[in-house]
Protein backbone atom coordinates (compact mmCIF):
# COMPACT_ATOMS: atom_id res chain seq x y z
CA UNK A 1 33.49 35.68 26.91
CA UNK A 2 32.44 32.70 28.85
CA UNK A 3 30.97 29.73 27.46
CA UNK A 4 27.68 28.34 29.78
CA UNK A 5 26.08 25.31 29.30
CA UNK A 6 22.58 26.66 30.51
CA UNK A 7 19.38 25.72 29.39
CA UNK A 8 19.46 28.61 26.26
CA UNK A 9 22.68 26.57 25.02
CA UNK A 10 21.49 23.38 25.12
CA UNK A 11 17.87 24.06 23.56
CA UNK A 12 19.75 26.01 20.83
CA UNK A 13 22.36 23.43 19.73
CA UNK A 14 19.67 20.32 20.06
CA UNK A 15 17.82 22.30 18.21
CA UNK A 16 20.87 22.83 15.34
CA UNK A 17 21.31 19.11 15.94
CA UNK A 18 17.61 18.25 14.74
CA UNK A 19 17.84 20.40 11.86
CA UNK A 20 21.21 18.81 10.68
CA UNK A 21 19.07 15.31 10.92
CA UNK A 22 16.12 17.03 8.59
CA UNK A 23 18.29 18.42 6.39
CA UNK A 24 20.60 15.45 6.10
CA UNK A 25 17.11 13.37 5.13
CA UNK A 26 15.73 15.64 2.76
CA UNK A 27 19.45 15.64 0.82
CA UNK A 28 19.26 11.58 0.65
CA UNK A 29 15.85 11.18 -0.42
CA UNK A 30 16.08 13.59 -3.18
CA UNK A 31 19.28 11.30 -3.99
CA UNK A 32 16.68 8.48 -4.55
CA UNK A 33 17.99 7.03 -1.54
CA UNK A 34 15.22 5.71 1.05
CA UNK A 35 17.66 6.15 4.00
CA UNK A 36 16.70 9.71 3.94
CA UNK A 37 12.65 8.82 4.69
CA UNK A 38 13.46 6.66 7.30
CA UNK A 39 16.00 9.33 8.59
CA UNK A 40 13.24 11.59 8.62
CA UNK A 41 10.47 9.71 10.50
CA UNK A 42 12.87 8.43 13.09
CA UNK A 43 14.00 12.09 13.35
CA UNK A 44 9.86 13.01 14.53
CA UNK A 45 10.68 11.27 17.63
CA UNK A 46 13.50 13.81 19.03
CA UNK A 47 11.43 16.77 17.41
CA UNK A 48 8.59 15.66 20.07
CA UNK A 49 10.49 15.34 22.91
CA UNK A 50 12.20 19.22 21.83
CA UNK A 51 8.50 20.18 21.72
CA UNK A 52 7.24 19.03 25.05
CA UNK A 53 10.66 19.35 26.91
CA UNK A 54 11.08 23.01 26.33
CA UNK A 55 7.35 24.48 25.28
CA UNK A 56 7.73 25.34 21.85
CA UNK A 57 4.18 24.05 20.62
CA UNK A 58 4.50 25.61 17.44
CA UNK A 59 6.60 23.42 15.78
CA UNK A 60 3.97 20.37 16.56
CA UNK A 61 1.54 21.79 13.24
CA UNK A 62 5.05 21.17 11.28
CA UNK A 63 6.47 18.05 12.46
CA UNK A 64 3.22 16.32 12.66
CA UNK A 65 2.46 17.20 9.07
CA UNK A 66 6.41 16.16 8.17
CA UNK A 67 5.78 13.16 9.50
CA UNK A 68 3.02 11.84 7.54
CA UNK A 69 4.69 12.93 4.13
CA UNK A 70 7.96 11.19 5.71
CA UNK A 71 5.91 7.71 5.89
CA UNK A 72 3.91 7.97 2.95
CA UNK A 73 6.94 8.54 0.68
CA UNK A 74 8.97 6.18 2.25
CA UNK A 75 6.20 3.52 2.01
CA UNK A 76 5.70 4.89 -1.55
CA UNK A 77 9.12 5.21 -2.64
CA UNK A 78 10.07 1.61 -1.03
CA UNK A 79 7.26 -0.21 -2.82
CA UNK A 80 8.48 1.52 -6.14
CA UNK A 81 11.71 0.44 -5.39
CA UNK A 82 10.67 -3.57 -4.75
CA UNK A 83 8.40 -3.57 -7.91
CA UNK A 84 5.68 -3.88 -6.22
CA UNK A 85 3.79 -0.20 -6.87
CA UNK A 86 0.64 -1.70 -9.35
CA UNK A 87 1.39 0.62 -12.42
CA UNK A 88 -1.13 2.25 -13.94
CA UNK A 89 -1.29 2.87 -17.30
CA UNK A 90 -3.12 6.06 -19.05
CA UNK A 91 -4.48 4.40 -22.35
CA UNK A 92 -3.14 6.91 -25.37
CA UNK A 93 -6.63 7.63 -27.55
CA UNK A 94 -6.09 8.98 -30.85
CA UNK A 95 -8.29 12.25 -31.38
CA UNK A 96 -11.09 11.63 -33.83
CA UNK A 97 -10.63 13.67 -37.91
CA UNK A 98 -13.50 16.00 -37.77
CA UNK A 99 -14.34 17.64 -40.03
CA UNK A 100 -16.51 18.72 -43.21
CA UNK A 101 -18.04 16.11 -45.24
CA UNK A 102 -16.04 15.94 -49.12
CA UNK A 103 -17.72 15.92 -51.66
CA UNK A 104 -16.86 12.70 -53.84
């Protein structure tokens, strides 16, 4: 068995590689940690060049729609993390006694 480095190879393991960088972010940023976003939005730029490079259009749908849930949590989770998310507050209303009038 002989190992090639042909085009197959190398579209298969940068393809492993780009995974490992998804999953990575994905296991950071459900640690809380923010790295993991940013991981994950730098990591769109590879995926685009895998796209174009070798043809596989199919995957644009996905990492296009990865990418905007990458940014807005990051921005989302970063602001949360600064203090500076405006919270809003549900107000708690007590539910009205209804009922029959008694007679007195």
């Amino acid at each position: 068995m002989e190992l090639t480095l042909d085009g197959d190879f190398v579209r298969q393991a940068v393809a492993i590689l780009l995974s490992a960088n998804q999953l990575i972010a994905y296991w950071l940023a459900g640690n809380k940690n923010n790295l993991g976003w940013l991981l994950g939005v730098l990591g769109g730029v590879p995926w685009a060049v895998f796209i174009v490079v070798w043809d596989v259009w199919g995957l644009a749908p996905l990492v296009i729609g990865l990418q905007f849930i990458y940014i807005r949590n990051l921005m989302r989770w970063w602001r949360e993390s600064r203090g500076t998310d405006p919270a809003i507050e549900v107000p708690v209303v007590a539910p009205a006694k209804v009922g029959a009038p008694s007679a007195s």
